[in-house]
N, C-alpha and C. Protein backbone atom coordinates (compact mmCIF):
# COMPACT_ATOMS: atom_id res chain seq x y z
N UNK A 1 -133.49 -64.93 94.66
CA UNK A 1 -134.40 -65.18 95.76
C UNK A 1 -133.67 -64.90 97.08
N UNK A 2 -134.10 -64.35 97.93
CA UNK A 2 -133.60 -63.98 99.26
C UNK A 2 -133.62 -65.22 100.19
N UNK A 3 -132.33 -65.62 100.61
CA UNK A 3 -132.61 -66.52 101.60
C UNK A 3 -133.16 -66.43 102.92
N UNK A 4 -133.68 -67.32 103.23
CA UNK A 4 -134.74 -67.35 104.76
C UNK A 4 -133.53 -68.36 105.32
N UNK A 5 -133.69 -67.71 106.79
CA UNK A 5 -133.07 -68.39 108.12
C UNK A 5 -133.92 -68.64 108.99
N UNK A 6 -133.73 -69.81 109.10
CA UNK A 6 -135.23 -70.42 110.07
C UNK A 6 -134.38 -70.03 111.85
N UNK A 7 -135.33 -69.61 112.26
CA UNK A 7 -135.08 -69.52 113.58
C UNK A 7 -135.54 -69.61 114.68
N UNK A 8 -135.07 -70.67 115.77
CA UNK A 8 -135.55 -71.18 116.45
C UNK A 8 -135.93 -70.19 118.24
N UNK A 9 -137.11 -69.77 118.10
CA UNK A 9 -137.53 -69.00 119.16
C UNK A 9 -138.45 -69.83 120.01
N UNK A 10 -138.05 -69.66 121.46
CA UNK A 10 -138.88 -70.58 122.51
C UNK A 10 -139.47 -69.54 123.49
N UNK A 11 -140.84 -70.46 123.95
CA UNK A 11 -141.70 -69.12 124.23
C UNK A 11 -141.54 -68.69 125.40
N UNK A 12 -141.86 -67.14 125.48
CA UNK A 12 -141.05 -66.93 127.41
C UNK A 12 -141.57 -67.12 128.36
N UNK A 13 -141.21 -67.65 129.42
CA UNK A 13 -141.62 -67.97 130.82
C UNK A 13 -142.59 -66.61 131.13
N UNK A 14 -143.08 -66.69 132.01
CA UNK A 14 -143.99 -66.06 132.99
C UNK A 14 -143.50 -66.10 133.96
N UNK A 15 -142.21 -64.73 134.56
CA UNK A 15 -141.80 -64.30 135.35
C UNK A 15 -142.61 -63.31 136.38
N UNK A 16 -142.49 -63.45 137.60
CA UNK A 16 -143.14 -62.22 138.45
C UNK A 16 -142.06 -61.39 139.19
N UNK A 17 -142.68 -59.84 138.93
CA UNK A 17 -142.21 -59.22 139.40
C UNK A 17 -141.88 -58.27 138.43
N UNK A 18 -141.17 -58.71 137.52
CA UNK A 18 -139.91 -58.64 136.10
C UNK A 18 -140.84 -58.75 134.56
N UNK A 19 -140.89 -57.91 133.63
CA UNK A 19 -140.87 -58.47 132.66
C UNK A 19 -139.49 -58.75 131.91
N UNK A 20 -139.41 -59.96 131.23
CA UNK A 20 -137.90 -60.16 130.40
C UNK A 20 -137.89 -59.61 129.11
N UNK A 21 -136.37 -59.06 128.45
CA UNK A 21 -136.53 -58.56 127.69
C UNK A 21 -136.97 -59.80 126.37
N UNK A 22 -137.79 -59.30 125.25
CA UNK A 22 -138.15 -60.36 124.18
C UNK A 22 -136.92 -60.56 123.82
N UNK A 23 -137.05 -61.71 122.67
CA UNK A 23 -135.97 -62.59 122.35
C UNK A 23 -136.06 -61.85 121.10
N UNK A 24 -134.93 -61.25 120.52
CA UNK A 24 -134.24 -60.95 119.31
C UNK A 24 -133.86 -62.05 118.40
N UNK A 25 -134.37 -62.28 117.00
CA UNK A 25 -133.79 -63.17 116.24
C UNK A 25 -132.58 -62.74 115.76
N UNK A 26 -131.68 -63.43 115.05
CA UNK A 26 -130.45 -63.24 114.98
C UNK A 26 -130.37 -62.77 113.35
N UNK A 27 -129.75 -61.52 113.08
CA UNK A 27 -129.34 -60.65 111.66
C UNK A 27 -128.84 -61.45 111.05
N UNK A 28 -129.85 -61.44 109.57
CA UNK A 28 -129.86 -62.40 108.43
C UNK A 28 -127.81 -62.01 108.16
N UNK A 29 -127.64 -63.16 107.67
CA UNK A 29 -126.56 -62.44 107.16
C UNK A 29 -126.10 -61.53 106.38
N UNK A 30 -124.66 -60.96 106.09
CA UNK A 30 -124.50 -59.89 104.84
C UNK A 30 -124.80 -60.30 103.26
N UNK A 31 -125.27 -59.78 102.45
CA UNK A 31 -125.08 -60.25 101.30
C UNK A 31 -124.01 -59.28 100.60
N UNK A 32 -122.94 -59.81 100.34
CA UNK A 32 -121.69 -59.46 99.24
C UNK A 32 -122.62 -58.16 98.73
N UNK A 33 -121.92 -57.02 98.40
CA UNK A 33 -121.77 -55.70 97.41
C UNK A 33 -123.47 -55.32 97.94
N UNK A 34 -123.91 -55.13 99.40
CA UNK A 34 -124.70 -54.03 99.65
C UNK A 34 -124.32 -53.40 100.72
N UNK A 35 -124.47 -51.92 100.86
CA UNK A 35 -123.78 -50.93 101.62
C UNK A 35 -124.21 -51.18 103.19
N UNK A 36 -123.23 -51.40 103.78
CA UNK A 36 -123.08 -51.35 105.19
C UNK A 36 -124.16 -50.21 105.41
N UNK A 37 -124.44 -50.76 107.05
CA UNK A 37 -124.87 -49.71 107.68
C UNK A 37 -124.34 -49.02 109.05
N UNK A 38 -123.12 -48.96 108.78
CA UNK A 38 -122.19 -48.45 109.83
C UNK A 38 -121.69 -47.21 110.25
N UNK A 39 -122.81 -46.16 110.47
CA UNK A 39 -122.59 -45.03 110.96
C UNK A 39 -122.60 -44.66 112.34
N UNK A 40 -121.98 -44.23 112.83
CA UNK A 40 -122.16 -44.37 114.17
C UNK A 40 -123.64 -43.19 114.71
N UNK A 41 -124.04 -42.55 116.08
CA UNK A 41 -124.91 -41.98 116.57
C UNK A 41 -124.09 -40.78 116.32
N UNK A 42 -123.25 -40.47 116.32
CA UNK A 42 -123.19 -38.91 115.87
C UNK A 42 -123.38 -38.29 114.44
N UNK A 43 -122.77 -39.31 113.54
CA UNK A 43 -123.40 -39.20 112.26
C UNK A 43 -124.78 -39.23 111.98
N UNK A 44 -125.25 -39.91 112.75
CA UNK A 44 -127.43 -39.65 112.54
C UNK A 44 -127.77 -38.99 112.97
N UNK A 45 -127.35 -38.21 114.24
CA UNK A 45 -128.02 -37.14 114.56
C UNK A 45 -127.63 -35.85 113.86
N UNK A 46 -126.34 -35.98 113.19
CA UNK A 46 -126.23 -34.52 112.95
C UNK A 46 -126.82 -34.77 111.46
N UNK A 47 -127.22 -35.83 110.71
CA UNK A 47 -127.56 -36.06 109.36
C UNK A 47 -129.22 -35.94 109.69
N UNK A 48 -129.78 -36.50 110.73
CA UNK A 48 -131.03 -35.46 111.09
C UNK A 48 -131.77 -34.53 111.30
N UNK A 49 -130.57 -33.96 111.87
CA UNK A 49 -130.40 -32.65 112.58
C UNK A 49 -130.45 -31.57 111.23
N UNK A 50 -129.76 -32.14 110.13
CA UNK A 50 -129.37 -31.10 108.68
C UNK A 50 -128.04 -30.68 108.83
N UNK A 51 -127.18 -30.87 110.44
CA UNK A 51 -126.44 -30.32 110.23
C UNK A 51 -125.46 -30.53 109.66
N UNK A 52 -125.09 -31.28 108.23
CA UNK A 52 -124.16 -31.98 107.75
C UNK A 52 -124.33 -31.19 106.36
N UNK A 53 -123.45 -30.84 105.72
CA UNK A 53 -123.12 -30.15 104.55
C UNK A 53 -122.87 -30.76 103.42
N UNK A 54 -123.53 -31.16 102.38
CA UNK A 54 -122.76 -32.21 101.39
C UNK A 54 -121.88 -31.44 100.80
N UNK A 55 -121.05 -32.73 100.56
CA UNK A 55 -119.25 -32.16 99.50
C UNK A 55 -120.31 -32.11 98.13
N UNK A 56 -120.76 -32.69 98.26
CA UNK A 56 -121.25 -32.70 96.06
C UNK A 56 -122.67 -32.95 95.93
N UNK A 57 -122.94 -32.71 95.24
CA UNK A 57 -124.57 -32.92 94.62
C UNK A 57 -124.50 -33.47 93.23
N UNK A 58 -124.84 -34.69 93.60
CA UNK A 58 -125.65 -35.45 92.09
C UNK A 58 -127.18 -35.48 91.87
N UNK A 59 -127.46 -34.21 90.76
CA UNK A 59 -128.52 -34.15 90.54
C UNK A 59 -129.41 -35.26 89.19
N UNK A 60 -130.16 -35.66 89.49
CA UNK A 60 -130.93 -36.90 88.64
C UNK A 60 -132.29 -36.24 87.62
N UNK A 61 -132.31 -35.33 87.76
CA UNK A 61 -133.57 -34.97 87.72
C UNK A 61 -133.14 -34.64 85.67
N UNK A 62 -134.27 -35.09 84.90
CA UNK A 62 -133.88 -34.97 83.64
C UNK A 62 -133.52 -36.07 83.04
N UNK A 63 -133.20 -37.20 83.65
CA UNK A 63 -132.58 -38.27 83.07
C UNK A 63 -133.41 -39.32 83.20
N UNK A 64 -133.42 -39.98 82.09
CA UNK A 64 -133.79 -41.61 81.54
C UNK A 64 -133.09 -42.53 82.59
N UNK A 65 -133.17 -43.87 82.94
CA UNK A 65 -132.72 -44.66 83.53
C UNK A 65 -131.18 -45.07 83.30
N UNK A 66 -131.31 -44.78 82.07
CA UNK A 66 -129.70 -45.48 81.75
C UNK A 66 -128.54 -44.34 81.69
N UNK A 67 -129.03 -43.10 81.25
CA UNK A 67 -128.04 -41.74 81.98
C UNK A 67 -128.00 -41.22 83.56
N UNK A 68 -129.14 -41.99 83.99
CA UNK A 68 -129.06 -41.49 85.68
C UNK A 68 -128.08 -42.49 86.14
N UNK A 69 -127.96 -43.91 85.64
CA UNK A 69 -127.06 -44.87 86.21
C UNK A 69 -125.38 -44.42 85.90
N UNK A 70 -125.45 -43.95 84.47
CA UNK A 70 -124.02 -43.23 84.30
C UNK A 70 -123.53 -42.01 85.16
N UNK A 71 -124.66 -41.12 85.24
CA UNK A 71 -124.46 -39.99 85.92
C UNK A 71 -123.85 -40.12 87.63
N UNK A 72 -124.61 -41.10 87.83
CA UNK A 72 -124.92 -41.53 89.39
C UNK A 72 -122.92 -42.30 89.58
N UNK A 73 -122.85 -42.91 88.51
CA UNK A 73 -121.48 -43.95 88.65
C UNK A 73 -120.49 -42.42 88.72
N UNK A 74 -120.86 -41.50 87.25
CA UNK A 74 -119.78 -40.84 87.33
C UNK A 74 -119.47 -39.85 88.57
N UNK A 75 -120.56 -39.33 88.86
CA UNK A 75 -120.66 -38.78 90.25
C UNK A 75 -119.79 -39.26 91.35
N UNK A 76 -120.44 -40.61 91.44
CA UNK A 76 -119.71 -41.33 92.82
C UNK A 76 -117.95 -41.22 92.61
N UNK A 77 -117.40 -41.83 91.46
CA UNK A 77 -115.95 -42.04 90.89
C UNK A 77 -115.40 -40.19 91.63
N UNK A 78 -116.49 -38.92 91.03
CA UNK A 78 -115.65 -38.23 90.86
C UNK A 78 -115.30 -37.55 92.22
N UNK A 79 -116.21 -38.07 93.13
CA UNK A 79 -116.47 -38.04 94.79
C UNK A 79 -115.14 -38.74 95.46
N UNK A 80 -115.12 -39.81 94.91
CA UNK A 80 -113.63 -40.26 95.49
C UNK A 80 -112.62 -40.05 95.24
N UNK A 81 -112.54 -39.91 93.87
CA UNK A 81 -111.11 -39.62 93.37
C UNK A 81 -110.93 -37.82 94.18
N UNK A 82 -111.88 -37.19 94.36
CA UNK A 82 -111.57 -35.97 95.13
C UNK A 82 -111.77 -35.95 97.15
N UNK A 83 -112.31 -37.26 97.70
CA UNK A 83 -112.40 -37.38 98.81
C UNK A 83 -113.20 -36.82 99.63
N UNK A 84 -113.96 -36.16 98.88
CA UNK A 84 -115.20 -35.90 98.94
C UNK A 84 -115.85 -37.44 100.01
N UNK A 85 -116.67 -37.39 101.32
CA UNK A 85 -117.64 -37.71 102.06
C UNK A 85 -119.18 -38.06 101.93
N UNK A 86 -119.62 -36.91 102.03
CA UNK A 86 -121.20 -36.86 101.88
C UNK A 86 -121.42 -36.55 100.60
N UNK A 87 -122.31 -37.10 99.57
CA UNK A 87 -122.80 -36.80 98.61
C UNK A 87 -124.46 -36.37 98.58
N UNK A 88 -124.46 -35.56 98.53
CA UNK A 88 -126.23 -35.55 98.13
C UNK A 88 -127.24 -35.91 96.50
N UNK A 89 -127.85 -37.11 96.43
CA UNK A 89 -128.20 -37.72 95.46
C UNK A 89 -129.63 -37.42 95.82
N UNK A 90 -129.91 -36.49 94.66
CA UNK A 90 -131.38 -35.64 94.34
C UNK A 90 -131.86 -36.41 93.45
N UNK A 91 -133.00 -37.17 93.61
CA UNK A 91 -133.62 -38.38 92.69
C UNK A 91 -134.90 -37.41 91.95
N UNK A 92 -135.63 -36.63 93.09
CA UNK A 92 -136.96 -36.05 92.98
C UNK A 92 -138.30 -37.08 93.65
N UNK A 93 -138.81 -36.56 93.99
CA UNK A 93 -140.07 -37.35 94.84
C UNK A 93 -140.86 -38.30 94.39
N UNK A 94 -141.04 -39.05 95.37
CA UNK A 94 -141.94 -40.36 94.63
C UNK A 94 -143.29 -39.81 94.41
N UNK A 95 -144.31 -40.48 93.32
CA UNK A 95 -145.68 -40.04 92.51
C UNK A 95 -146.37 -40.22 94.15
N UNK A 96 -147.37 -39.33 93.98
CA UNK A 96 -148.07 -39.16 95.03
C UNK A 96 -149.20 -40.30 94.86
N UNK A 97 -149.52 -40.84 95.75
CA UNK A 97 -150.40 -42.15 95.77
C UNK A 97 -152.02 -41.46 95.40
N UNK A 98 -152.68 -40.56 95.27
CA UNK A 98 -153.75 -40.09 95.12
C UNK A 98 -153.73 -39.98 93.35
N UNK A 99 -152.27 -39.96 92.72
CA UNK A 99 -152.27 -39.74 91.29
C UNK A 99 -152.93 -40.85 90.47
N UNK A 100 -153.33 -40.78 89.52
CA UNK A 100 -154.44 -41.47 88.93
C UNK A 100 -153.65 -42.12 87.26
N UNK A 101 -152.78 -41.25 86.79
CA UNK A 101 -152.51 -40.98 85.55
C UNK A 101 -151.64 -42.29 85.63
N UNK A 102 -151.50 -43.22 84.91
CA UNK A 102 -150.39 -43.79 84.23
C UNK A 102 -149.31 -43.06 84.00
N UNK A 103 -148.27 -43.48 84.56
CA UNK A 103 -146.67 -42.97 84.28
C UNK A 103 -145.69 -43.69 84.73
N UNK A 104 -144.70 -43.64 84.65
CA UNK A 104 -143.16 -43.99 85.14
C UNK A 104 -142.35 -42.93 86.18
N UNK A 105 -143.23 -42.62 86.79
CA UNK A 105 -142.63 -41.61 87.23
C UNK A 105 -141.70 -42.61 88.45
N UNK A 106 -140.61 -42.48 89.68
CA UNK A 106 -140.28 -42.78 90.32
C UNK A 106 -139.33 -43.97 90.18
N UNK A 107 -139.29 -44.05 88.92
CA UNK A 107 -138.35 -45.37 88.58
C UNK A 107 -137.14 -45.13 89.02
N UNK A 108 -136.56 -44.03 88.09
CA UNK A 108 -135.03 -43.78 89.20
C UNK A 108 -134.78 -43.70 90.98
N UNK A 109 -135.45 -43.59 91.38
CA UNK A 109 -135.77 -43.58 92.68
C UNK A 109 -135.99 -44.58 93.46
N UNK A 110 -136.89 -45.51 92.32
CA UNK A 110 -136.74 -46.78 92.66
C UNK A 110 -135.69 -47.84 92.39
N UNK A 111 -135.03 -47.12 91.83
CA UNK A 111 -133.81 -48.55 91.06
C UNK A 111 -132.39 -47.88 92.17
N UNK A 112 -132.84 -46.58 92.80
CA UNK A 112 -131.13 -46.27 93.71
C UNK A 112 -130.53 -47.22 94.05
N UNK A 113 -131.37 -48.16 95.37
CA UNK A 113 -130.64 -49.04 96.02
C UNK A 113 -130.05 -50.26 95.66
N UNK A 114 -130.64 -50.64 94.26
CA UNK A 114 -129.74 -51.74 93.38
C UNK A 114 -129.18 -51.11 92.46
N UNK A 115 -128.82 -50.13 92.35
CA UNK A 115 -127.71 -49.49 91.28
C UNK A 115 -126.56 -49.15 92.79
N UNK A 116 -126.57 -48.84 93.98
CA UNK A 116 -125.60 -48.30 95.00
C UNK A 116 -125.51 -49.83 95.16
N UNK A 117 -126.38 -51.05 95.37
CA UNK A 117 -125.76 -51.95 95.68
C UNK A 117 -124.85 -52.85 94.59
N UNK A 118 -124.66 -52.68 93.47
CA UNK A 118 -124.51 -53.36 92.33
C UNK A 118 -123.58 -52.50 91.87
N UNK A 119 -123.11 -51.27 92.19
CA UNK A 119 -122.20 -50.49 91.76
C UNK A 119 -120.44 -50.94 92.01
N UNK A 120 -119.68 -50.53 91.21
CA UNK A 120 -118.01 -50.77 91.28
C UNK A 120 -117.71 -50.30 92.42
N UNK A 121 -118.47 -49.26 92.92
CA UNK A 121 -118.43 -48.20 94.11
C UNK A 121 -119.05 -48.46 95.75
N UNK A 122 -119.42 -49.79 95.74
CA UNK A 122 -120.57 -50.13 96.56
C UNK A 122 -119.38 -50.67 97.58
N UNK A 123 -118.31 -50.89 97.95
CA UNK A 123 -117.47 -51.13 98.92
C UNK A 123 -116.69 -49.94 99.31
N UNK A 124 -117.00 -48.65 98.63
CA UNK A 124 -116.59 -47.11 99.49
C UNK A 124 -118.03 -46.95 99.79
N UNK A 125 -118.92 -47.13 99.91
CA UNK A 125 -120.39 -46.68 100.76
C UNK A 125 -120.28 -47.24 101.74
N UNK A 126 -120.37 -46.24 102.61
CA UNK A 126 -120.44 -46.50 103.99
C UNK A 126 -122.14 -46.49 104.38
N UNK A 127 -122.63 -46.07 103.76
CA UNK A 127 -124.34 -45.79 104.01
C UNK A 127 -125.10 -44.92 103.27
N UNK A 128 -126.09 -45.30 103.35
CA UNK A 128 -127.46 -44.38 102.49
C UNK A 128 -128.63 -43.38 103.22
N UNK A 129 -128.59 -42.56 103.48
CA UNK A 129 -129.31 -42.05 104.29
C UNK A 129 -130.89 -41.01 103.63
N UNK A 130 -131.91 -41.05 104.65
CA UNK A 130 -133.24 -40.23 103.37
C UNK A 130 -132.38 -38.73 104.04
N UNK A 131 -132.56 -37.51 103.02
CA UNK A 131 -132.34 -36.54 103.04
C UNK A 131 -133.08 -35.62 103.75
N UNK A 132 -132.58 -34.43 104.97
CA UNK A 132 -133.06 -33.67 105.77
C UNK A 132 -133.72 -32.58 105.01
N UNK A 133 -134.94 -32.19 105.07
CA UNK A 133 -135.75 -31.41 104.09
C UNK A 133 -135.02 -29.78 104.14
N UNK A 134 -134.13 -29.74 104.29
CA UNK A 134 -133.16 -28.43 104.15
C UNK A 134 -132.94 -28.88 102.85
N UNK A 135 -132.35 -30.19 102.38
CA UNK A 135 -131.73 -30.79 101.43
C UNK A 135 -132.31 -31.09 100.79
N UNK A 136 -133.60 -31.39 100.73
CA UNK A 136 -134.44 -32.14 99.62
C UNK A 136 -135.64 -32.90 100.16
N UNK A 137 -135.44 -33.22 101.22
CA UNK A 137 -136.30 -34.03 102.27
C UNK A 137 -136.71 -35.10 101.41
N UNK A 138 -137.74 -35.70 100.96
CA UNK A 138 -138.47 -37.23 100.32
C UNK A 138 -137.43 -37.35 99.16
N UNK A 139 -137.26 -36.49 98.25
CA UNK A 139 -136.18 -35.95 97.13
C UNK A 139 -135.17 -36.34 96.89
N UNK A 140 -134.44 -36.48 97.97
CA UNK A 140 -132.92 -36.91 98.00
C UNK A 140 -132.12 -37.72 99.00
N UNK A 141 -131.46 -38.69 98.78
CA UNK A 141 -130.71 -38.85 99.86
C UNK A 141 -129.43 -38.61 99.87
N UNK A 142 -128.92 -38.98 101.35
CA UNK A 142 -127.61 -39.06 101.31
C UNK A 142 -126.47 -40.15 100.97
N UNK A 143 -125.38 -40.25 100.44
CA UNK A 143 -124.84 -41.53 100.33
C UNK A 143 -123.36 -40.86 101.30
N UNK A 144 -123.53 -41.31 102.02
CA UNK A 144 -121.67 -41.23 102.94
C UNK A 144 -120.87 -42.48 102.35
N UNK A 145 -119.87 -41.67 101.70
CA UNK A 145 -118.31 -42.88 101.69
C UNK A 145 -117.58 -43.11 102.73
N UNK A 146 -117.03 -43.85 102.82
CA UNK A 146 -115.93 -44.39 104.00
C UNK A 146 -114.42 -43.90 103.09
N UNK A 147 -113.82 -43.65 104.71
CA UNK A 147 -112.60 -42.99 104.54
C UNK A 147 -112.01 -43.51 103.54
N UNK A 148 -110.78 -42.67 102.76
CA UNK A 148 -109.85 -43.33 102.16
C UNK A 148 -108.43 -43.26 102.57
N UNK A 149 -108.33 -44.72 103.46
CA UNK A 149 -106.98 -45.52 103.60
C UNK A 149 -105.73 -45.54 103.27
C-alpha cells in the first residue's frame, strides 16, 4: 500500500496588486530501489530533441513475461559491465483503446517500471525516459545509467 502524507495547507490571503505564488505540497518521500529522477535540463532536451544515440538496444518484442524479465536483466548487466549509458528498451506499443478483442497484449510494457524498480540494477538507473519517435516513439523507452565510479 502506498503511504499517504497528510499535509497541512492554509488557505491564501487575498493580496492586492500581487498574485502569490500557490503553495506546493511537500515530495512524498523516496521509496528504497525506484529509479531516481535526476537528469539534469540538458539531458531532456537533447533526449527530446532525439538527439541522443543509444549505446544498446534491448529488444522485447517476441517474448513471454518471464524471458522479457531475463532478457531485460541480461541486457541491463551487459550495459554495465561494458559502460554503456543510454539503453534503448523497445517494449512495442500499448493495445489501442478502440480494440475490442480480448488479449494480453501490453503486459510487458506494463510490468517495465516494477521490473526497473525491483531489479539488482535499479541503483545504476539514473532514469527512465518515453522514447523520441526516431527511436520508437510510444514503443520504447529510454533507461540512462549513472556513471561508473
Amino acid at each position: 500500500m502506498a503511504d499517504l502524507v497528510a499535509v497541512d495547507l492554509k488557505p491564501m490571503k487575498r493580496v492586492k496588486g500581487r498574485v502569490p505564488a500557490p503553495l506546493v505540497p511537500p515530495a512524498p518521500p523516496k521509496r528504497p530501489g525506484t529509479p531516481a529522477n535526476t537528469l539534469d535540463g540538458g539531458w531532456d532536451k537533447r533526449l527530446s530533441r532525439g538527439a541522443i544515440v543509444p549505446d544498446r538496444t534491448i529488444d522485447l518484442h517476441g517474448h513471454n513475461l518471464a524471458t522479457a524479465y531475463a532478457a531485460l536483466d541480461h541486457g541491463i548487466a551487459a550495459a554495465i559491465a561494458c559502460g554503456d549509458r543510454v539503453i534503448l528498451l523497445v517494449t512495442g506499443k500499448p493495445p489501442r483503446p478502440e480494440s475490442e478483442r480480448p488479449h494480453a497484449r501490453g503486459a510487458i510494457r506494463a510490468s517495465i517500471g516494477d521490473w526497473l524498480a525491483g531489479s539488482r540494477h535499479s541503483d545504476r538507473i539514473a532514469a527512465v525516459r518515453a522514447a523520441h519517435p526516431r527511436h520508437g516513439g510510444a514503443g520504447a523507452l529510454y533507461v540512462i545509467l549513472r556513471r561508473s565510479r
